[in-house]
Protein backbone atom coordinates (compact mmCIF):
# COMPACT_ATOMS: atom_id res chain seq x y z
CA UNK A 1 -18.05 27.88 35.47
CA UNK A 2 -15.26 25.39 34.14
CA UNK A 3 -14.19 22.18 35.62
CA UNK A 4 -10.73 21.73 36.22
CA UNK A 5 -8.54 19.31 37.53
CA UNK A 6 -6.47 19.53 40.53
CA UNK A 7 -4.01 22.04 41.33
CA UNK A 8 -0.47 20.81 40.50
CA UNK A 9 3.28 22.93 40.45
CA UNK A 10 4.09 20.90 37.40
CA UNK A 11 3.95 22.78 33.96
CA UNK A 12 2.20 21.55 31.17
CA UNK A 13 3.42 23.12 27.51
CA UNK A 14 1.08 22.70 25.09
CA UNK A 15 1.49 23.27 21.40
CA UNK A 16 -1.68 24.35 19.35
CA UNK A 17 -1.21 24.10 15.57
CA UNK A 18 -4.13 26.80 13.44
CA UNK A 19 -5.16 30.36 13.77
CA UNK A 20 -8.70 30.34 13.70
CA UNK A 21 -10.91 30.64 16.47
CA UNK A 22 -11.23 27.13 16.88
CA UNK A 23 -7.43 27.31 17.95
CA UNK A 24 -8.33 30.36 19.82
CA UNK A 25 -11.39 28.59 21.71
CA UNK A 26 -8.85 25.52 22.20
CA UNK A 27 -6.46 27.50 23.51
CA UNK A 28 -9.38 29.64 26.17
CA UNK A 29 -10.05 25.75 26.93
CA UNK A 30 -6.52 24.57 27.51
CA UNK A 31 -5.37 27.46 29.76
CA UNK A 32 -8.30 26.87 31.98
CA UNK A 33 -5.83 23.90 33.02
CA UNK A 34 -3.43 24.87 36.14
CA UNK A 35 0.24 25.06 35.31
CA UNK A 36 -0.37 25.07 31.51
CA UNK A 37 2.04 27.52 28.64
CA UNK A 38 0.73 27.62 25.76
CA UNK A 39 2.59 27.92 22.29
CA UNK A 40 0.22 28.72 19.36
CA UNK A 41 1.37 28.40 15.73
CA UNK A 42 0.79 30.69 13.65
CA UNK A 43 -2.29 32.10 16.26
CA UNK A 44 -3.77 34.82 16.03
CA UNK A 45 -4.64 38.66 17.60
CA UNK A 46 -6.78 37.00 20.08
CA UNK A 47 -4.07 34.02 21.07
CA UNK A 48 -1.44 36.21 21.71
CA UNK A 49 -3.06 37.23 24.58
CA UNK A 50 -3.55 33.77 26.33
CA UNK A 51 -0.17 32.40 24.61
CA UNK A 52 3.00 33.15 22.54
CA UNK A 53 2.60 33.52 19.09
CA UNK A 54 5.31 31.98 17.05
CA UNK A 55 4.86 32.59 12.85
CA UNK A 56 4.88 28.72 12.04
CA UNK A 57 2.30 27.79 9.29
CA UNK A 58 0.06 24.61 10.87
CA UNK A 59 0.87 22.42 7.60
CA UNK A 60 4.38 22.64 7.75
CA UNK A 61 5.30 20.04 9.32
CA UNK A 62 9.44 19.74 9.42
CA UNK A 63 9.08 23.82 11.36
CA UNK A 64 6.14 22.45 13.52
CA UNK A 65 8.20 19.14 14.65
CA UNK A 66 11.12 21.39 15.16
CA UNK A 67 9.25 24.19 17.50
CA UNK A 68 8.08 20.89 19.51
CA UNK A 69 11.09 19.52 20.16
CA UNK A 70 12.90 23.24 20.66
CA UNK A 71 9.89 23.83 23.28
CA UNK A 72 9.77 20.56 24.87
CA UNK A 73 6.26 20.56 24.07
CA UNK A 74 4.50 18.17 26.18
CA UNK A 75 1.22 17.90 23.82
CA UNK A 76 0.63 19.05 20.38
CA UNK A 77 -2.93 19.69 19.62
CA UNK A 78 -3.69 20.16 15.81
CA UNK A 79 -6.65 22.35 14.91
CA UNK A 80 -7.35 22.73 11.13
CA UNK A 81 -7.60 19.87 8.61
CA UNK A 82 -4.53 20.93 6.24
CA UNK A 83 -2.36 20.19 9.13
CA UNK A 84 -3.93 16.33 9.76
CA UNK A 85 -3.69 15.95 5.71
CA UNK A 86 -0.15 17.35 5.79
CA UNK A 87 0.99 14.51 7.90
CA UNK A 88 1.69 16.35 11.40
CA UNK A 89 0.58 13.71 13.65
CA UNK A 90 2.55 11.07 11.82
CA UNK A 91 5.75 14.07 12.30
CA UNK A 92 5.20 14.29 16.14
CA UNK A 93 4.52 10.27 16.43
CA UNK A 94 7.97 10.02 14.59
CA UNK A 95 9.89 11.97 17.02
CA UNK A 96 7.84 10.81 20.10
CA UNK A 97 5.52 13.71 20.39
CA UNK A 98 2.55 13.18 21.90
CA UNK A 99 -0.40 14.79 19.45
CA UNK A 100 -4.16 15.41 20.01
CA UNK A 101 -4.86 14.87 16.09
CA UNK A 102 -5.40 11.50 13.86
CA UNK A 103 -2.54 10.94 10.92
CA UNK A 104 -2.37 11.11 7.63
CA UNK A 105 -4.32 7.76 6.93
CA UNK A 106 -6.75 8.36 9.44
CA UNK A 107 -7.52 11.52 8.48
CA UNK A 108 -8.88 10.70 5.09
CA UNK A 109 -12.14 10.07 6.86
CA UNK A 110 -12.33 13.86 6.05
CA UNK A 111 -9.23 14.30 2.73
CA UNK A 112 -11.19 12.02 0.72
CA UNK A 113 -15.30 11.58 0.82
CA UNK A 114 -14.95 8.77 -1.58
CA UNK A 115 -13.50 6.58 1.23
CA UNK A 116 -15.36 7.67 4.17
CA UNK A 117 -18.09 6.32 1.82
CA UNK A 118 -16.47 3.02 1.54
CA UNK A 119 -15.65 3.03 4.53
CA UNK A 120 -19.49 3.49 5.41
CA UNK A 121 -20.60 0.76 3.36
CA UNK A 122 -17.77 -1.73 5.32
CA UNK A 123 -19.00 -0.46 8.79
CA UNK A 124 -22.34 -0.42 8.27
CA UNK A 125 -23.05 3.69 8.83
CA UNK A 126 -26.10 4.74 6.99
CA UNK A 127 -25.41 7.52 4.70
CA UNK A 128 -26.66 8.93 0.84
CA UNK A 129 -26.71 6.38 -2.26
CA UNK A 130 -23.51 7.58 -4.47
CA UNK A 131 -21.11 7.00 -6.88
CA UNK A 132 -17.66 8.45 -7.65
CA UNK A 133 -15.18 8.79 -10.18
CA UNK A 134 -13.09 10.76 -12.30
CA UNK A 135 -12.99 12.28 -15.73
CA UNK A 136 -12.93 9.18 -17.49
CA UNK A 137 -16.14 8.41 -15.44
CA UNK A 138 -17.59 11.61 -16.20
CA UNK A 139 -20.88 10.32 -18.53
CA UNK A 140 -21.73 7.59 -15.76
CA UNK A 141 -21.27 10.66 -12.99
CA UNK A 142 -23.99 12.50 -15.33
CA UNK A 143 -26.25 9.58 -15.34
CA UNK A 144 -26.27 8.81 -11.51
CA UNK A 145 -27.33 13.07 -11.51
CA UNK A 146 -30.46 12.40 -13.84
CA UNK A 147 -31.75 9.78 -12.02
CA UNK A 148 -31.41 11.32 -8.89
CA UNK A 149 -33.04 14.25 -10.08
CA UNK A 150 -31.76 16.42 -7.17
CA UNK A 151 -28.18 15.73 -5.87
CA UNK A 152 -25.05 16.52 -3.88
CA UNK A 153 -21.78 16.96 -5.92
CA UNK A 154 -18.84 17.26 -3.78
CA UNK A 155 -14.97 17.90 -4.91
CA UNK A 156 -13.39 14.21 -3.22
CA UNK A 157 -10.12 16.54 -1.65
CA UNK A 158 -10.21 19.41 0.99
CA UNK A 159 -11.51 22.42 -0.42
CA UNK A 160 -11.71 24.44 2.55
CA UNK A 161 -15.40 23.90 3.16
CA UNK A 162 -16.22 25.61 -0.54
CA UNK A 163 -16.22 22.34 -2.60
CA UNK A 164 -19.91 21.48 -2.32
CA UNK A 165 -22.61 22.24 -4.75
CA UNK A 166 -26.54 21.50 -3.85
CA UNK A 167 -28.04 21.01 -7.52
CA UNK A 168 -31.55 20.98 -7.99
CA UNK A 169 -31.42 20.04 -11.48
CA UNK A 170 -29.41 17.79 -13.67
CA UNK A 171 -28.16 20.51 -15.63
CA UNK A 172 -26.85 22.11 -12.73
CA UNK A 173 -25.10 18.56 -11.70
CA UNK A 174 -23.56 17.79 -14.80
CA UNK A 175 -22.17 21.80 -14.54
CA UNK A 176 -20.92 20.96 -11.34
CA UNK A 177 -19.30 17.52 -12.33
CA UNK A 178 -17.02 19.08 -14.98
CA UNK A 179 -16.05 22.16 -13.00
CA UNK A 180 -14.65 19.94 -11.47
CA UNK A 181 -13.45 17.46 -13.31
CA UNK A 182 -12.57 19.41 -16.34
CA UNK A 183 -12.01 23.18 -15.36
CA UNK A 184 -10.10 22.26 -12.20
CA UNK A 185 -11.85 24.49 -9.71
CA UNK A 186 -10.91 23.07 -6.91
CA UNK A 187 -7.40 21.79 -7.89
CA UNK A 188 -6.31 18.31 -6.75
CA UNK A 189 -8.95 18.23 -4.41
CA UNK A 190 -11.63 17.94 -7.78
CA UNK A 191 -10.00 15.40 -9.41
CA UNK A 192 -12.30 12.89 -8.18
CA UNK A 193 -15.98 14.28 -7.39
CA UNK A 194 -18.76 11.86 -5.37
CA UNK A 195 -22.19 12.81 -6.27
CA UNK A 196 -24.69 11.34 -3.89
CA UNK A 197 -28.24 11.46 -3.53
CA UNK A 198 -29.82 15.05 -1.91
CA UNK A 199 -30.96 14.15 1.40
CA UNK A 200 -33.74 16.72 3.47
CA UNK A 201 -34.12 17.18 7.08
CA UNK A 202 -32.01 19.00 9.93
CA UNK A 203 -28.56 18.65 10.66
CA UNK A 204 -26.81 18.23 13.37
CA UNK A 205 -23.13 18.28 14.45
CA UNK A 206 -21.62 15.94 17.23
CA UNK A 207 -17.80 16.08 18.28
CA UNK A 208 -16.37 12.87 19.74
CA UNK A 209 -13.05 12.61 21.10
CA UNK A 210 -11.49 8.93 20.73
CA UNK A 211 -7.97 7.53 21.75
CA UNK A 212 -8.19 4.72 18.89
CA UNK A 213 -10.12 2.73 21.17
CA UNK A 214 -13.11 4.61 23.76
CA UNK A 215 -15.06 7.57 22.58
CA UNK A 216 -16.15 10.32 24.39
CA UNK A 217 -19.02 12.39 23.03
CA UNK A 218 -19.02 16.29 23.51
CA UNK A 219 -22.13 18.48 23.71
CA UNK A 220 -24.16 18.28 19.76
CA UNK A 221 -24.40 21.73 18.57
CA UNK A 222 -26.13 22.88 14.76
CA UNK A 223 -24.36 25.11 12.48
CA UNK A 224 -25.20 28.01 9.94
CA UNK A 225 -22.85 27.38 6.60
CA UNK A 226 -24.25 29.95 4.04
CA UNK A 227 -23.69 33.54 4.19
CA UNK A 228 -27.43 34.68 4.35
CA UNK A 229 -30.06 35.01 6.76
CA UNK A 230 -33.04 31.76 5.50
CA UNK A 231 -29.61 29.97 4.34
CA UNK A 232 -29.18 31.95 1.05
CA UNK A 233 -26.42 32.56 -0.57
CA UNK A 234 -23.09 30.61 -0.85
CA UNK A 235 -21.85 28.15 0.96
CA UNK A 236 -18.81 29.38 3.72
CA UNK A 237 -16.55 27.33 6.60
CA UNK A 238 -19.54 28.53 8.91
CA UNK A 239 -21.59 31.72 9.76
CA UNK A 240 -22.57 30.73 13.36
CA UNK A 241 -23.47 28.00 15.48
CA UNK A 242 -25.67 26.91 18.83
CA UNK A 243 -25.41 24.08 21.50
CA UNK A 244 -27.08 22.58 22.63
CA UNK A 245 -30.10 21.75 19.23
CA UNK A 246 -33.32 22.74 20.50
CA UNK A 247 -35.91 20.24 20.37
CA UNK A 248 -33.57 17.01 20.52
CA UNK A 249 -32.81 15.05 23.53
CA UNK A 250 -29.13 15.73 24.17
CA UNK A 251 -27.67 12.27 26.03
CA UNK A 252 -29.87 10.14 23.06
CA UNK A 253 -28.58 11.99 20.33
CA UNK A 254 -25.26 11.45 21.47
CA UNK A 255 -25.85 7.71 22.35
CA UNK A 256 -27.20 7.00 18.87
CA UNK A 257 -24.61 9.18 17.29
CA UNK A 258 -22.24 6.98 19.38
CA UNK A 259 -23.78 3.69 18.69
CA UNK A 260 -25.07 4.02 15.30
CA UNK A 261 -21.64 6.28 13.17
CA UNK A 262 -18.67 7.15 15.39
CA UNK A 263 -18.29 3.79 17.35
CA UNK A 264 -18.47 1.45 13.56
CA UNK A 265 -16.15 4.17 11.97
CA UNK A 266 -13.22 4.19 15.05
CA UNK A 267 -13.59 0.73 14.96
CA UNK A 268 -13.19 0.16 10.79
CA UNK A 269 -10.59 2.38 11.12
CA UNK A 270 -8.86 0.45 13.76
CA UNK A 271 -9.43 -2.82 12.06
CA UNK A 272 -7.19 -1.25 9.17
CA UNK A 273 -4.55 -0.59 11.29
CA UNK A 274 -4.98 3.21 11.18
CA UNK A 275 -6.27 3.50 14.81
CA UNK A 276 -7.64 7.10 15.00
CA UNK A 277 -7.00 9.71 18.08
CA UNK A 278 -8.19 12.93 18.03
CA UNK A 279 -12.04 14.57 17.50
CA UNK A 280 -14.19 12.43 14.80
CA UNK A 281 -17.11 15.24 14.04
CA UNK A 282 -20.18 13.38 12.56
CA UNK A 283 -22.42 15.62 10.50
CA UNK A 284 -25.58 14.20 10.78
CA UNK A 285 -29.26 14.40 8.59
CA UNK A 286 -32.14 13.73 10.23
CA UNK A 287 -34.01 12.64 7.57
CA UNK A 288 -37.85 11.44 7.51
CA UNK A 289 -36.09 7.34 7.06
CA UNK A 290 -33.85 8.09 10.05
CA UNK A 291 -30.24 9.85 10.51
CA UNK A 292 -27.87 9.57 8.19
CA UNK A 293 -24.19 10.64 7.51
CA UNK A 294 -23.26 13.75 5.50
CA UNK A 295 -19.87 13.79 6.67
CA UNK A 296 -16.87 13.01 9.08
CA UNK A 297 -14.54 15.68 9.54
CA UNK A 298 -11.54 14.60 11.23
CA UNK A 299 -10.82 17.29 13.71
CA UNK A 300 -13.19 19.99 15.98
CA UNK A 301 -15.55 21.99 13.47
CA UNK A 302 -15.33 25.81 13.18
CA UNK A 303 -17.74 27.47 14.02
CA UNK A 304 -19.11 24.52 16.68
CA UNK A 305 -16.28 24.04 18.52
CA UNK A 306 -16.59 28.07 19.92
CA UNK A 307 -19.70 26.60 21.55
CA UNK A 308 -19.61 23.61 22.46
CA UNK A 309 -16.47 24.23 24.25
CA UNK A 310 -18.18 26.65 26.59
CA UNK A 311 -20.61 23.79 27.73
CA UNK A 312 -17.83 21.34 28.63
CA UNK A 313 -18.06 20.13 32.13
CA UNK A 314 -14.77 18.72 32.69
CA UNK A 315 -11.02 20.13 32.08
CA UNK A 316 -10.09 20.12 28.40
CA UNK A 317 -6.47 19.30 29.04
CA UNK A 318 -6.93 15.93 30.47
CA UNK A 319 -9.49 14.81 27.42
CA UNK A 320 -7.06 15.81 25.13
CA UNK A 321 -4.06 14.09 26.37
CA UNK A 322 -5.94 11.19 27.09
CA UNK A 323 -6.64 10.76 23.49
CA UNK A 324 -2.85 11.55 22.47
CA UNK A 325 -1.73 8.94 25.32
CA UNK A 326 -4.78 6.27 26.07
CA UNK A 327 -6.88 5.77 28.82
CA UNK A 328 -10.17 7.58 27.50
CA UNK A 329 -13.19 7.18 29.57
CA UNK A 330 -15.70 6.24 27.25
CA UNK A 331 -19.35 7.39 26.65
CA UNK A 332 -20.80 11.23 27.14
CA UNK A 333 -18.43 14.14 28.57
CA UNK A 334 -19.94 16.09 31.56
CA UNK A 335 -21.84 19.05 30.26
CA UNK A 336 -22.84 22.25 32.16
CA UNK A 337 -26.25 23.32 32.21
CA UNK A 338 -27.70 25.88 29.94
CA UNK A 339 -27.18 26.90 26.14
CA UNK A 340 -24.47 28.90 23.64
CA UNK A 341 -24.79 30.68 20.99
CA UNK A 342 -22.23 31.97 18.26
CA UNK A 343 -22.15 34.47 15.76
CA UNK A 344 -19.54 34.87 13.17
CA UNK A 345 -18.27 38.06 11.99
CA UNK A 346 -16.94 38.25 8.02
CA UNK A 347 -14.37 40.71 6.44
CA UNK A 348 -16.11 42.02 3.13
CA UNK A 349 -16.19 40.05 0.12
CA UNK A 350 -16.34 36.65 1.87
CA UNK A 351 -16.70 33.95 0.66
CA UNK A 352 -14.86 35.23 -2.32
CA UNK A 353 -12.35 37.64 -2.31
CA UNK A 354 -11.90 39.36 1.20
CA UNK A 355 -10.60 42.80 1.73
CA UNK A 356 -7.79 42.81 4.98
CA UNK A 357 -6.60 46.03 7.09
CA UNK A 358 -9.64 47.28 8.32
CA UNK A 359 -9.63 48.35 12.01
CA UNK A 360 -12.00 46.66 14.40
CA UNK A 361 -13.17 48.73 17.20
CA UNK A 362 -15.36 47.91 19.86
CA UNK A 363 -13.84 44.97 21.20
CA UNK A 364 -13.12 46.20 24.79
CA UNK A 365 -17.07 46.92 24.96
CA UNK A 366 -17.61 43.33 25.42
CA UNK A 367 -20.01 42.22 28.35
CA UNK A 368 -17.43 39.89 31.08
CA UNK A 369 -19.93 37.00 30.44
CA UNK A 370 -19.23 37.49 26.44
CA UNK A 371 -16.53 35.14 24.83
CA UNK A 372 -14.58 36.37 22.00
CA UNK A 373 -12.77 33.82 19.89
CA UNK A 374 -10.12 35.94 17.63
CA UNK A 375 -9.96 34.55 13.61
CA UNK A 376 -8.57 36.52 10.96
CA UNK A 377 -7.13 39.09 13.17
CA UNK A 378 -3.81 40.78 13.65
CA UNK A 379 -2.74 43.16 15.96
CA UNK A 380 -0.40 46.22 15.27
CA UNK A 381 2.79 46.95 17.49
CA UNK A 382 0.32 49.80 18.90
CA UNK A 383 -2.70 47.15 19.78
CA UNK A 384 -4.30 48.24 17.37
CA UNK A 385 -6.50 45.28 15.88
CA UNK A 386 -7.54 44.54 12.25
CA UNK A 387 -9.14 42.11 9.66
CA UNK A 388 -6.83 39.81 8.09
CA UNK A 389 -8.78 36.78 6.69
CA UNK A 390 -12.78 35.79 5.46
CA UNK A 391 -13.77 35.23 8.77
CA UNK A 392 -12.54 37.70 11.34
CA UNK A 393 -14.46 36.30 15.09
CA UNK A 394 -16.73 34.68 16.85
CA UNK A 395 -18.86 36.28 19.38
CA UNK A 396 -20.07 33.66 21.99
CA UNK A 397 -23.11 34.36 24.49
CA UNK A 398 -24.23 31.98 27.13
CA UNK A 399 -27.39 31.55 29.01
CA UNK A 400 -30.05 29.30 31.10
CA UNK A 401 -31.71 29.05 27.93
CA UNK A 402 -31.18 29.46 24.25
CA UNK A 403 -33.03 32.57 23.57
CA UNK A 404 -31.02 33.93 26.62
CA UNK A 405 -28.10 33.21 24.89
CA UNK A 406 -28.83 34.66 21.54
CA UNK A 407 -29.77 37.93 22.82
CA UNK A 408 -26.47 37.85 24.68
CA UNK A 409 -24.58 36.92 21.34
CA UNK A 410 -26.08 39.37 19.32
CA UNK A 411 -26.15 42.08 21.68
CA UNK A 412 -22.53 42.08 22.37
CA UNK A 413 -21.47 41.67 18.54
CA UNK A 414 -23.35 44.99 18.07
CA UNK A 415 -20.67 46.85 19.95
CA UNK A 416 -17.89 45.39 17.37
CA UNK A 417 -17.53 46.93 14.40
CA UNK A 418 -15.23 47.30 10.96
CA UNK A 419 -15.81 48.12 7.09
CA UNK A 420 -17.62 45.66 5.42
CA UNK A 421 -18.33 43.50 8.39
CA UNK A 422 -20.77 40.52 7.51
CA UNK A 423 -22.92 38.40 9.75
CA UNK A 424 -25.84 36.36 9.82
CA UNK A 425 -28.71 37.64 12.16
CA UNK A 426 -30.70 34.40 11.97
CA UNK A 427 -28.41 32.24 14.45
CA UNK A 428 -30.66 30.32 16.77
CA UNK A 429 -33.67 32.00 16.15
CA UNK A 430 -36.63 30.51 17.41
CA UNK A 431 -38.46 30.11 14.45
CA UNK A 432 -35.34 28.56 12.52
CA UNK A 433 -34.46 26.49 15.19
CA UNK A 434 -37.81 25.48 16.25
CA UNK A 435 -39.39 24.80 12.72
CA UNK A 436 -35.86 22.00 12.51
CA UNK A 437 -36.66 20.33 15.58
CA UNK A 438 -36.70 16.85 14.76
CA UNK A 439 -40.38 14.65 15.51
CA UNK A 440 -40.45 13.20 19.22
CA UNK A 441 -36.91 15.08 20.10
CA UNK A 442 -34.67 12.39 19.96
CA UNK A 443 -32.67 11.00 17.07
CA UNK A 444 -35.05 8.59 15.04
């Protein structure tokens, strides 16, 4: 069941920027709204069946102004993070667009790690010890590594989820430093690098729409980012994901998530005169000396936002604009009863180089309950629909209870099928998710 607001003859158009299946699950969430036409740009195979597809990359922002104005767009809603670092929001604000989506400067909560860590520090939001720099900083970067013994090294840019290295060794930190810093792997976005201390525990994701001022938490969900079953295996934008985390007290996760990281940040942020509006997504440790923050991503995560939109007791429509416009309600979102579960499905090759063209079959096999949220998809003239990116979909199952949702997740990805498909079959397992649970169930 969805929540939706009252019938009305007006028409809402509504302008989604992406084509992954976080755009697809936005757009499932939007049209759930009476009167709404959607636009989504560039979309995907699944979108084009809730909304026209127009071939308009997300990040290029004179075409995507332009399509707004041509439609008469009545909201923009901006999905992936190239867009928000591109300066789209700032575009629509420009021209008098309303847009679901922070700008440019308040975005680099997620463009640049080295100031959501100073920006940490001036807020007060516990997070790792760390230290950042460039090349000329690149013996005091090695340093910091030894006497951490165990760190994080992370590219400072965007580096679409794949700038991240775990190094259990300083060996392997100083590698990661100057692959950086001196091979250019990750191109502007490694120019900088923060390396902070390696911190244990679970993690958690929480979503949490503001309007520069109130914040409104969504349902906390836990995602898989490595490509193997027991997290082996390289890091990726996301293998699967659950809502709500088993063992952990939903409403006081979300009020200390609220209290403790997203309410200090939107305020910092406001205090610098770069009020945000959109989703901040806290990504969250639970570590043995109390939670602490990994990250703030500056728009809905992929693969979380496939179920946690499925929870979502109220219309999606009205949040949204309410964040482009004002007038948030503050605190925790309604949330339906009951638990989702999502599994990714990967082209072959990913996270490397991904092979594209293959036919998918087995999509019309689907149970009605099932969601499927379209990613690197296309569909032929004929209908015929095939693999064109890393990750392809994202199966959705929902139940009473998590293990009721799993089995509906997995089941129904069994029917789908293409060459070289890849997925994780360790999503919300019960020992994975169990063994994780956080002591006492609540944030500590």
């Amino acid at each position: 069941m969805f929540f939706c607001s009252g019938a009305s003859d007006a028409v809402t158009r509504v302008l989604i920027a992406g084509s992954g299946a976080r755009e697809h699950a936005l757009a499932w969430g939007c049209a759930r709204h009476p009167g709404t036409e959607l636009i989504c740009a560039p979309g995907n195979g699944g979108t084009a069946g809730l909304a026209e597809n127009v071939a308009v990359a997300a990040d290029d922002v004179p075409a995507m102004v332009r399509l707004a104005v041509e439609r008469e767009v009545d909201l923009v809603v901006i999905g992936p993070d190239a867009a928000i670092a591109a300066g789209l929001a700032d575009g629509c604000a420009e021209r008098g667009i309303a847009v679901f989506g922070p700008t440019r400067a308040a975005g680099r909560v997620e463009s640049s790690k080295e100031f959501t860590k100073r920006l940490a520090g001036t807020a007060g939001i516990p997070t790792a010890a760390w230290q950042a720099g460039g090349v000329d900083d690149r013996r005091r970067l090695h340093g910091f590594a030894a006497e951490l013994g165990t760190c994080v090294v992370k590219a400072d840019g965007l580096a679409l989820g794949k700038g991240v290295a775990v190094c259990d060794d300083a060996a392997a930190a100083r590698a990661a430093i100057d692959a950086c810093l001196l091979e250019g792997r990750f191109g502007e976005a490694g120019t900088r690098v923060v390396v902070e201390e390696r911190m244990s525990g679970r993690e958690v994701s929480v979503f949490a729409l503001s309007d520069g001022e109130a914040v409104r938490a969504l349902a906390p969900a836990c995602d898989y980012k490595r490509i193997h079953d027991g997290d082996r295996g390289p890091n990726t934008g996301g293998m699967g994901a659950y809502a709500p985390p088993a063992g952990l007290d939903p409403d006081a996760t979300l009020d200390d998530t609220l209290r403790r990281f997203v309410e200090p940040c939107v305020a910092a942020l406001r205090a610098q005169g770069t009020p945000f509006r959109g989703c901040l997504y806290a990504g969250l440790m639970l570590t043995d000396a109390g939670p602490r923050l990994v990250e703030f991503n500056a728009r809905l995560g992929d693969p979380e936002t496939q179920v946690v939109l499925p929870l979502l007791g109220e219309d999606l429509l009205d949040l949204l604009t309410a964040c482009a416009r004002g007038g948030l309600a503050g605190g925790r979102a309604q949330a339906l009863l009951g638990a989702a579960v999502g599994v990714v499905a990967a082209a072959a090759g990913y996270p490397g180089r991904v092979r594209s063209g293959d036919v998918i079959t087995g999509l019309d096999a689907l149970d009605g309950d099932a969601l499927l949220f379209h990613a690197g998809t296309r569909r032929d003239p004929g209908g015929t629909v095939r693999t064109a990116g890393g990750r392809v979909l994202t199966v959705v199952g929902r139940g009473d209870t998590l293990a009721a949702a799993r089995e509906r997740a997995y089941a129904n990805l069994g029917r789908v099928r293409f060459e070289g498909m890849q997925r994780r079959g360790d999503i919300a397992d019960a020992a994975g998710a169990q063994a994780a649970a956080a002591p006492g169930g609540v944030l500590r």
